[in-house]
Protein backbone atom coordinates (compact mmCIF):
# COMPACT_ATOMS: atom_id res chain seq x y z
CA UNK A 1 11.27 1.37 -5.15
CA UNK A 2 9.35 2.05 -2.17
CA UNK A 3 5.63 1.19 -0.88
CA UNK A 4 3.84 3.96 -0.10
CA UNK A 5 0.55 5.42 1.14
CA UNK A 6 -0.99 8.36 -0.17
CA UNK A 7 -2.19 10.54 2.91
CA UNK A 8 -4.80 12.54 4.45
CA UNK A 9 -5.04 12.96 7.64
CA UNK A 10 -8.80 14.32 8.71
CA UNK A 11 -8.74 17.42 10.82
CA UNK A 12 -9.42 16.58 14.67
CA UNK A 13 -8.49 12.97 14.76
CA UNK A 14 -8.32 12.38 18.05
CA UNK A 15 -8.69 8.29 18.66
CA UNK A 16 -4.55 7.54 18.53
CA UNK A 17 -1.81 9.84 18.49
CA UNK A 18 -1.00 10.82 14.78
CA UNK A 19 2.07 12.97 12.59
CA UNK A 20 0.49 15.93 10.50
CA UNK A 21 1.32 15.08 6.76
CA UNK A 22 0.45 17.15 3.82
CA UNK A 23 -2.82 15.89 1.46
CA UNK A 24 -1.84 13.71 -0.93
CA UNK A 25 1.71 13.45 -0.33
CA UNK A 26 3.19 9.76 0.29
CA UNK A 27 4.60 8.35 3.16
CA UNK A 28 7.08 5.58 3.04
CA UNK A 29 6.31 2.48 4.90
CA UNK A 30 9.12 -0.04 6.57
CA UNK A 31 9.80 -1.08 9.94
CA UNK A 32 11.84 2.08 10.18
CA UNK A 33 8.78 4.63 10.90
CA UNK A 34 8.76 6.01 14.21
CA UNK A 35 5.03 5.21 16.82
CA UNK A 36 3.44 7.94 15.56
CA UNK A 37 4.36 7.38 12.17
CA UNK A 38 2.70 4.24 12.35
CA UNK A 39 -0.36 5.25 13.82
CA UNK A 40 -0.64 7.87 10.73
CA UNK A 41 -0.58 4.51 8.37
CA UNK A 42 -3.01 2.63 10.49
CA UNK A 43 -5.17 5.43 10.65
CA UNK A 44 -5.03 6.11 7.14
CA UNK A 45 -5.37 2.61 5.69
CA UNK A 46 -8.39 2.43 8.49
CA UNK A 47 -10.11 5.63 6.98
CA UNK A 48 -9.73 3.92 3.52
CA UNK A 49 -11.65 1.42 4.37
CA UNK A 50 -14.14 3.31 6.50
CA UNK A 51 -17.74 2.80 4.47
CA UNK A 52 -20.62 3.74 5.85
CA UNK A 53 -22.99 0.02 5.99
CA UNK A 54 -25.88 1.78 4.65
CA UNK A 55 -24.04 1.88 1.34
CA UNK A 56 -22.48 -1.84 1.81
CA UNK A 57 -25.13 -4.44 2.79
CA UNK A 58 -22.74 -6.77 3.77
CA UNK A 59 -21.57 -5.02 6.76
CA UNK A 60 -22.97 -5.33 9.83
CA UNK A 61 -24.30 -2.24 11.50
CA UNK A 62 -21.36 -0.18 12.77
CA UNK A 63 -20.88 -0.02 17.20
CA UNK A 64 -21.51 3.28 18.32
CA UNK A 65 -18.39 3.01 20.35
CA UNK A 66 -15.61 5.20 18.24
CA UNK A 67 -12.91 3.10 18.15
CA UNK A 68 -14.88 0.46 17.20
CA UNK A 69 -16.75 2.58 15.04
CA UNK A 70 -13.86 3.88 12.76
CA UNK A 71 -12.01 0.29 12.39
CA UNK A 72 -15.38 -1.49 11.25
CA UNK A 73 -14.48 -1.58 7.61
CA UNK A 74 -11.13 -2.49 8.14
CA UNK A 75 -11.92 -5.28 10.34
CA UNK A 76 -15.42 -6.40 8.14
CA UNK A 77 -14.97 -5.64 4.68
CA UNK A 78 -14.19 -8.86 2.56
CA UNK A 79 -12.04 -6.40 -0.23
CA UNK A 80 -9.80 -4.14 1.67
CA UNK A 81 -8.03 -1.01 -0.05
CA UNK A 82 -5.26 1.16 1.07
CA UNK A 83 -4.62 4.29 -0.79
CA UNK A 84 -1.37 4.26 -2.64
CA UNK A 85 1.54 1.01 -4.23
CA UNK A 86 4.80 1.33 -4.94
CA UNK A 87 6.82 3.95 -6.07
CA UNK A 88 9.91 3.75 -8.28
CA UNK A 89 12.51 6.85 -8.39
CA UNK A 90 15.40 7.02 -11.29
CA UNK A 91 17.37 9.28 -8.68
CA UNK A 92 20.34 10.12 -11.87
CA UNK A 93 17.42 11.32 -13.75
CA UNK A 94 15.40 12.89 -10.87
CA UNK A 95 12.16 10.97 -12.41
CA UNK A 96 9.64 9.02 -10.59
CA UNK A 97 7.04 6.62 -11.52
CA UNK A 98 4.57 6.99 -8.43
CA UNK A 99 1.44 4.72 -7.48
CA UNK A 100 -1.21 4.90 -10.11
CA UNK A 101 -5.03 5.73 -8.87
CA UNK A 102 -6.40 2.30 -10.42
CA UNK A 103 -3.93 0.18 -8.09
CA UNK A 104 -4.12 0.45 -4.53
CA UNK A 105 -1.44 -0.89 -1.77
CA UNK A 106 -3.09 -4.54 -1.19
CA UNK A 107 -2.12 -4.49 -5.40
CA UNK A 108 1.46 -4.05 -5.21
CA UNK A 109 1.89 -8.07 -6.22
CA UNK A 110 0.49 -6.84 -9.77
CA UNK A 111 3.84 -5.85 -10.56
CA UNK A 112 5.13 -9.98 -11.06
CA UNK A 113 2.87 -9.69 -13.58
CA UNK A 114 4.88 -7.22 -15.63
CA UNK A 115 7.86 -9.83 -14.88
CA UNK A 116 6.53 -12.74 -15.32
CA UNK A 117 2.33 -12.66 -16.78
CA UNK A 118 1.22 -10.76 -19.61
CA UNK A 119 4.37 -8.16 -19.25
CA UNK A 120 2.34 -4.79 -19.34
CA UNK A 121 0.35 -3.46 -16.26
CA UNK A 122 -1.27 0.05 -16.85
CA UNK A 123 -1.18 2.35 -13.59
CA UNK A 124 -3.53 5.13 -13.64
CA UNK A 125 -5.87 6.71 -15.81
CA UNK A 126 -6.39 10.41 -17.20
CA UNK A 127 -4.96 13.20 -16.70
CA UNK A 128 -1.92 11.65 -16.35
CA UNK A 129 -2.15 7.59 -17.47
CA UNK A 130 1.25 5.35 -16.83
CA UNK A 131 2.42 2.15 -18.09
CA UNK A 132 5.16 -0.33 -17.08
CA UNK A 133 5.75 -2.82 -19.79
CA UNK A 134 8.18 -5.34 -20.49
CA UNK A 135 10.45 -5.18 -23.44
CA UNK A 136 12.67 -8.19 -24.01
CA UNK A 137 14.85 -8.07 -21.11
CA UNK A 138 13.86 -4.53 -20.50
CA UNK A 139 11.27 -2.53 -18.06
CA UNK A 140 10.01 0.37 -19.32
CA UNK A 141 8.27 2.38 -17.30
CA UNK A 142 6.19 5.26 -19.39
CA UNK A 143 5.13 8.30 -16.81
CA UNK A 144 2.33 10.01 -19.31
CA UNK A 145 1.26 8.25 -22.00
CA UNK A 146 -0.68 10.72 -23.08
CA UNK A 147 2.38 12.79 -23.97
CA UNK A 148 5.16 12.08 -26.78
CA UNK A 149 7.96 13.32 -24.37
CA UNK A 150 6.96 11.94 -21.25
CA UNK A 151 9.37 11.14 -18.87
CA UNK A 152 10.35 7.48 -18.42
CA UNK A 153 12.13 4.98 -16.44
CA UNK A 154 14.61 2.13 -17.90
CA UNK A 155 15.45 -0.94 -15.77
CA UNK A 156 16.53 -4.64 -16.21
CA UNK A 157 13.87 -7.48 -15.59
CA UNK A 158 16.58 -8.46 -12.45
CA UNK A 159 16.84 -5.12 -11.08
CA UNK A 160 13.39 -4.89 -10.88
CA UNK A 161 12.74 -8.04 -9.68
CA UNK A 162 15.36 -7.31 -6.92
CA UNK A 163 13.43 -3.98 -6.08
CA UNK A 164 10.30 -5.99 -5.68
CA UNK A 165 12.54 -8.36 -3.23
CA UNK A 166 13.39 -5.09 -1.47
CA UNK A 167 9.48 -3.37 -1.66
CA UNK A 168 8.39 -6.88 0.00
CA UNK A 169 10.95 -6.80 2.77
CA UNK A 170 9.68 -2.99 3.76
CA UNK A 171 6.40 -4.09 3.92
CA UNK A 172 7.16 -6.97 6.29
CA UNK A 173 9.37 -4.81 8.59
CA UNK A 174 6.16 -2.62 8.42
CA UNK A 175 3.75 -4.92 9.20
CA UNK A 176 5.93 -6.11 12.27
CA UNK A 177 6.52 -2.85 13.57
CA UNK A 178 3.11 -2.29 13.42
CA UNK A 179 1.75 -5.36 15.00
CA UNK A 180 3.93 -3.98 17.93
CA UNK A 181 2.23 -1.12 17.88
CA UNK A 182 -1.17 -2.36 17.55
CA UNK A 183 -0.46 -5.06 20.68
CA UNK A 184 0.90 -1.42 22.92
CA UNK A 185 -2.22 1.08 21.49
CA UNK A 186 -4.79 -1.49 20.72
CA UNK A 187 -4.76 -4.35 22.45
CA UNK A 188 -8.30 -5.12 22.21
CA UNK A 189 -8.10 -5.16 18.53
CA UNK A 190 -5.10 -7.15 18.11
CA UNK A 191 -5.50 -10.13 16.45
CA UNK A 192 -8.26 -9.06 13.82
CA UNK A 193 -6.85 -5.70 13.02
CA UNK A 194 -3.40 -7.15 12.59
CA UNK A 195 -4.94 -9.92 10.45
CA UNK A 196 -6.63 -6.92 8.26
CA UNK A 197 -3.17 -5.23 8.18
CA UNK A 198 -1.39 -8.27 6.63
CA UNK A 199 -4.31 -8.54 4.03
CA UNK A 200 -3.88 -5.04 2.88
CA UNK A 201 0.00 -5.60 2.61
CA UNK A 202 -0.87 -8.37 0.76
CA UNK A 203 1.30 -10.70 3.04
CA UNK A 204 0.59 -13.62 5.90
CA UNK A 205 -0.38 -12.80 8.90
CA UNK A 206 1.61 -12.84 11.64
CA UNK A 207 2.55 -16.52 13.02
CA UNK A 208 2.02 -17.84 9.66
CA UNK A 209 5.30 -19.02 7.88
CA UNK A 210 6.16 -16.58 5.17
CA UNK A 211 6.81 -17.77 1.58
CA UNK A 212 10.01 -17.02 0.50
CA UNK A 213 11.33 -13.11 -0.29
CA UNK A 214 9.98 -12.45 -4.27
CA UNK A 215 7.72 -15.66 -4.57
CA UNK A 216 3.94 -15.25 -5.24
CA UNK A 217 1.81 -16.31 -3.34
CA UNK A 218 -0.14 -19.20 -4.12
């Protein structure tokens, strides 16, 4: 299991150095990536959240400065979005179950409720819906629904609860790798940009005590 982000890097992005990645192909996040790496994430979960305020009238009117300009939504919006979630790979089968388009990254906590809530979370719509559902002590984890031999994933309820363990932990080495970055590249964006981050990871901010590894938060 791995959190990912689904890219897209725009052509002529020019406001931090960046990695070329292919469209719509994933990229892994941990505290692993290398600077530019990161700066591809931050860009990209920036230009998710990029909205024009004409079309959100509860922004304030975007600075004409570009920096400023492009982090606006990231740094404003009240509901932040990140392209992408977390993406499980059966490597003895060769079968993944990748990030649905109705769940973004800040949703990745969706998957307790599969464990412990209502024990089905649907991921994704036409043309190719996926389900993860719980059956007794069983996850299964449907790639198509839509088709009688889709592909699918078999886990225990503890493996996958230790994968979430594992997803979490990425996403914190992430998020400190990238406050580092953002503190070297950004420093006049700091604090409220690496607030934002930790929102979209859908984990504390830096300085605030973490909750245990696997526990919800409250």
């Amino acid at each position: 299991m791995q959190p990912v982000l689904e890219m897209n890097t725009p052509d002529g992005f020019a406001l931090w150095p960046v990695t070329e990645t292919e469209r719509f192909s994933f990229l892994s996040l941990s505290g692993e990536l290398s600077p530019a790496e990161i700066g591809t994430a931050l860009m990209r979960i920036a230009a998710c959240n990029d909205v024009d305020p004409a079309d959100n009238g509860d922004l304030p009117p975007r600075p004409a400065e570009p920096l400023s300009g492009f982090l606006h939504g990231l740094l404003n919006l009240d509901n932040l979005y990140a392209a992408g979630g977390l993406r499980i790979t059966d490597i003895s089968t060769d079968t993944t179950f990748p990030p649905g388009c109705c769940d973004g990254l800040e949703d990745w906590r969706d998957w307790y409720q599969v464990l412990d809530g209502s024990g089905i979370m649907g991921y994704g719509h036409d043309p190719q819906p996926s389900l993860a559902e719980r059956l007794g002590d069983t996850i299964r984890l449907t790639v198509d629904t839509a088709r009688d031999d889709s592909p699918a994933i078999e886990l225990s309820v503890t493996e996958l609860r230790h994968l979430l363990v594992g997803a979490e932990r990425d996403l914190t080495g992430f998020l400190a790798a990238a406050t580092d970055w953002i503190t070297e590249h950004l420093p006049d964006h700091s604090v409220p940009l690496t607030a934002a981050l930790a929102r979209v990871l859908a984990l504390p901010a830096p300085g605030v005590s973490p909750a245990p590894l696997g526990a919800e938060p409250a």
